[in-house]
Protein backbone atom coordinates (compact mmCIF):
# COMPACT_ATOMS: atom_id res chain seq x y z
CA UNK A 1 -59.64 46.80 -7.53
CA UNK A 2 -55.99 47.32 -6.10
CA UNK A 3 -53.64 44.20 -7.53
CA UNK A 4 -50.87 45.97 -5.94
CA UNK A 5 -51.73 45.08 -2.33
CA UNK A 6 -52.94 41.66 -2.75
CA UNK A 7 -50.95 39.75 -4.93
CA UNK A 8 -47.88 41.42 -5.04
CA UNK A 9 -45.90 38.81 -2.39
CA UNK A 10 -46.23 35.03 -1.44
CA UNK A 11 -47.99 34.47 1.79
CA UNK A 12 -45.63 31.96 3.85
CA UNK A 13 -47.76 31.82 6.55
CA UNK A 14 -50.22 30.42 3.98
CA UNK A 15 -47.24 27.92 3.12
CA UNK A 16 -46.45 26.79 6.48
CA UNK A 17 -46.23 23.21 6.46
CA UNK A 18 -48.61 21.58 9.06
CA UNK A 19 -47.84 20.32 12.31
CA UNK A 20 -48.71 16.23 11.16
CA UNK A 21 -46.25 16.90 8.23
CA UNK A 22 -43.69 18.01 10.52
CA UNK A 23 -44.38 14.97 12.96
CA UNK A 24 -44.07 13.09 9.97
CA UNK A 25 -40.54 14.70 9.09
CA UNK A 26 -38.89 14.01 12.59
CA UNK A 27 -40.09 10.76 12.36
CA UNK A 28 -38.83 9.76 8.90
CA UNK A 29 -35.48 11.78 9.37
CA UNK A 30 -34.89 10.07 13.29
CA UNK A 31 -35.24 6.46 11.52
CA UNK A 32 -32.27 7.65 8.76
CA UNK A 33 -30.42 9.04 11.33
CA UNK A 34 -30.23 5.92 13.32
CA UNK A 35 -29.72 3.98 10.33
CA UNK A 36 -26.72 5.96 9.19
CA UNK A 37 -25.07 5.90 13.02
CA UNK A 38 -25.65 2.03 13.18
CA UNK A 39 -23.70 1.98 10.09
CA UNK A 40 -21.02 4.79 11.59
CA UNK A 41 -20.97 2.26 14.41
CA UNK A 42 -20.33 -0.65 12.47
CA UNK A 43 -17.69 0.85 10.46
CA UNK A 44 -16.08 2.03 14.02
CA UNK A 45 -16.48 -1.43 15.22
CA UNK A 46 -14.30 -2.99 12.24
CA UNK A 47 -11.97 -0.86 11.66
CA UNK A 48 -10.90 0.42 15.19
CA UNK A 49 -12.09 -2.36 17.33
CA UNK A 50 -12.21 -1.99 20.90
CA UNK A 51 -12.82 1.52 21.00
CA UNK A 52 -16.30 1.92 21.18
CA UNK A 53 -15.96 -0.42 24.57
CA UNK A 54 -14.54 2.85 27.25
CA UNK A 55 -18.02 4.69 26.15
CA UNK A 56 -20.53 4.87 28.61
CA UNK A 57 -24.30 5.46 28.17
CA UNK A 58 -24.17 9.29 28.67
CA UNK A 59 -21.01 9.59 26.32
CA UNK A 60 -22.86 7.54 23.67
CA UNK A 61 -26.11 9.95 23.58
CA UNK A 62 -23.92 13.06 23.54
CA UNK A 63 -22.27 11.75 20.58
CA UNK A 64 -25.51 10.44 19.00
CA UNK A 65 -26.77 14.45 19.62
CA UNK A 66 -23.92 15.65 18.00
CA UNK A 67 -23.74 13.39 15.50
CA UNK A 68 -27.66 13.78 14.57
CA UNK A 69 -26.82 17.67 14.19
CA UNK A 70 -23.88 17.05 12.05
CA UNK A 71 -25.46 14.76 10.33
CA UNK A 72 -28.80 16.68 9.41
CA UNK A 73 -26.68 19.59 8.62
CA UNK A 74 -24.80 18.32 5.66
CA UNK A 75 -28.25 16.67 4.24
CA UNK A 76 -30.49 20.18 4.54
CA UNK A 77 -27.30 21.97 3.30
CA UNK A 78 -26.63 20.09 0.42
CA UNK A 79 -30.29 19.27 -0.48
CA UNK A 80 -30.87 23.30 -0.32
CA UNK A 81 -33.09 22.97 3.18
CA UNK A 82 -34.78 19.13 2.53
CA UNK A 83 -33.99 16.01 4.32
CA UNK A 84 -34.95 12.47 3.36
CA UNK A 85 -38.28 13.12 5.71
CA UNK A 86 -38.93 16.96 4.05
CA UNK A 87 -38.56 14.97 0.73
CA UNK A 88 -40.99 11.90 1.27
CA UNK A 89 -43.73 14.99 2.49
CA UNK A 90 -42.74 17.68 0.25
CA UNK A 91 -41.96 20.26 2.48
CA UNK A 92 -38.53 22.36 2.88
CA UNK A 93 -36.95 25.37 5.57
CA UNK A 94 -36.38 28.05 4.02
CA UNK A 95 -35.73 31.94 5.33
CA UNK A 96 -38.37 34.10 6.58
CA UNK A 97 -38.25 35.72 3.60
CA UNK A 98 -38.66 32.79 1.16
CA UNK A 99 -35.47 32.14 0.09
CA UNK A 100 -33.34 28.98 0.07
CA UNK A 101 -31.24 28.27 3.47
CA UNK A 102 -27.26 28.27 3.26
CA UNK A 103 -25.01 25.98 5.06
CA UNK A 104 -24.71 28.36 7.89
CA UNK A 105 -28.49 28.40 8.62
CA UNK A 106 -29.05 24.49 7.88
CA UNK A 107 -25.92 24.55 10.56
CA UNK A 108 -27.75 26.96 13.27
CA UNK A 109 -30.48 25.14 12.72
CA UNK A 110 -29.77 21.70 13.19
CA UNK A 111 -27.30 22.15 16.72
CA UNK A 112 -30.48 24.21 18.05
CA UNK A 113 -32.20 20.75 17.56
CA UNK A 114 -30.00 18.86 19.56
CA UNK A 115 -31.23 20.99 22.89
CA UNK A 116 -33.25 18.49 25.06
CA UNK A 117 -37.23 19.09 24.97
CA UNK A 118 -36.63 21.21 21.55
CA UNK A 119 -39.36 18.59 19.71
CA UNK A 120 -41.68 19.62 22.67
CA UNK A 121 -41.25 22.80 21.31
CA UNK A 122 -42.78 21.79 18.28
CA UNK A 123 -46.22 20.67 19.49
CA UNK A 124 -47.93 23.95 18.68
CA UNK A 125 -50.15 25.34 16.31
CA UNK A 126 -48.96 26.27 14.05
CA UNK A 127 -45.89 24.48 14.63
CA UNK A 128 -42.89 27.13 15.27
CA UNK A 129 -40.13 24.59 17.37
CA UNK A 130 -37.02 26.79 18.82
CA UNK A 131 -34.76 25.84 15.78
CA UNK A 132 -36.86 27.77 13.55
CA UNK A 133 -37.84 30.28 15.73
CA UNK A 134 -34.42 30.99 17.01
CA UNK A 135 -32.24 30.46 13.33
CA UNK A 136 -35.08 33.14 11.90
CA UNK A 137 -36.53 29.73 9.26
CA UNK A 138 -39.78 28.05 8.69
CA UNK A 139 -40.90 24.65 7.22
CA UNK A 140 -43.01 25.06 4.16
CA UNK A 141 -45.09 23.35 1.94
CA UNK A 142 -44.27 23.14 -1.50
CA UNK A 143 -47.36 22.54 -2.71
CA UNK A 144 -49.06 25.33 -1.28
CA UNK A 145 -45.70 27.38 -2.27
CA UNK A 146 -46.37 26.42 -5.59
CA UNK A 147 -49.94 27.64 -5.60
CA UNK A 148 -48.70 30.72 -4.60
CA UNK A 149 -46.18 31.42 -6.50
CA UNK A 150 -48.57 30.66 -9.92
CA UNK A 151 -51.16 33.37 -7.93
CA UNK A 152 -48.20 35.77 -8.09
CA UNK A 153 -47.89 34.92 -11.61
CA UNK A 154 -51.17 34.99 -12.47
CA UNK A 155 -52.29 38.52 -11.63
CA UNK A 156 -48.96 40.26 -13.16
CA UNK A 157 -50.06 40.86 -16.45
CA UNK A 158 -53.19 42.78 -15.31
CA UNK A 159 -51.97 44.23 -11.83
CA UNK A 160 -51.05 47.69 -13.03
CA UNK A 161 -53.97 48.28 -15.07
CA UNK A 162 -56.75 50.09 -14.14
CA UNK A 163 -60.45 50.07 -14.71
């Protein structure tokens, strides 16, 4: 039996989180965002009042698009590829090749989200939306990344040996 081949490297296809989990992510991360704009708003609103009154509808959603890039930028970066929604489900992005994302992916990533019909995207199966496609990332379960990694783990010892 050849350990070599089969359990030399983590499967991330295996890992890739599922299309309800991701639904589940948007969801959860497009009810923070709003929260932390209203509060942006407020803030805005008190301290600079008056402003906010020249902005018209299509001004206001370009700045909420911008804003929701921004804004899930800094969380993935500094959480090391989660937001509050990959938390709650226990998924992350990470690289194609496993590894943790840097600012300048969670970046990439997050402005590809603000292009219009980019959750559309997102409806297949597996689920592969353009701002993991096109920043070269993937969502992925830890669980099942877990389970992998202890099958890596597991055959080591005895991979080399023969019978």
């Amino acid at each position: 039996m050849d350990f070599n081949n089969n359990y030399q490297e983590i499967d991330l296809e295996y890992c890739r989180a599922s299309s309800g989990k991701r639904l589940a992510n948007y969801i959860i991360d497009l009810i923070v965002f709003y929260i932390i704009l209203f509060g942006i708003y407020i803030c805005i609103g008190i301290l600079l009042p008056g402003i906010l009154d020249g902005i018209n509808d299509l001004l206001d959603r370009l700045i909420a698009m911008v804003c929701y890039g921004f804004i899930m930028c800094l969380i993935e970066a500094v959480s090391h590829g989660k937001s509050i929604g990959k938390l709650i489900t226990g998924t992350k992005a990470v690289n194609l090749n496993g590894s943790e994302i840097d600012f300048q992916k969670a970046f990439t990533r997050n402005m590809i989200r603000v292009i219009p019909f980019n959750a559309i995207s997102g409806l297949s199966n597996p689920c592969d939306p353009w701002h993991d496609r096109w920043s070269d990332t993937m969502v992925v379960d830890e669980k099942k990344l877990a389970l992998q990694t202890q099958r890596v783990g597991l055959f080591d010892p005895v991979k080399n040996q023969t019978l």
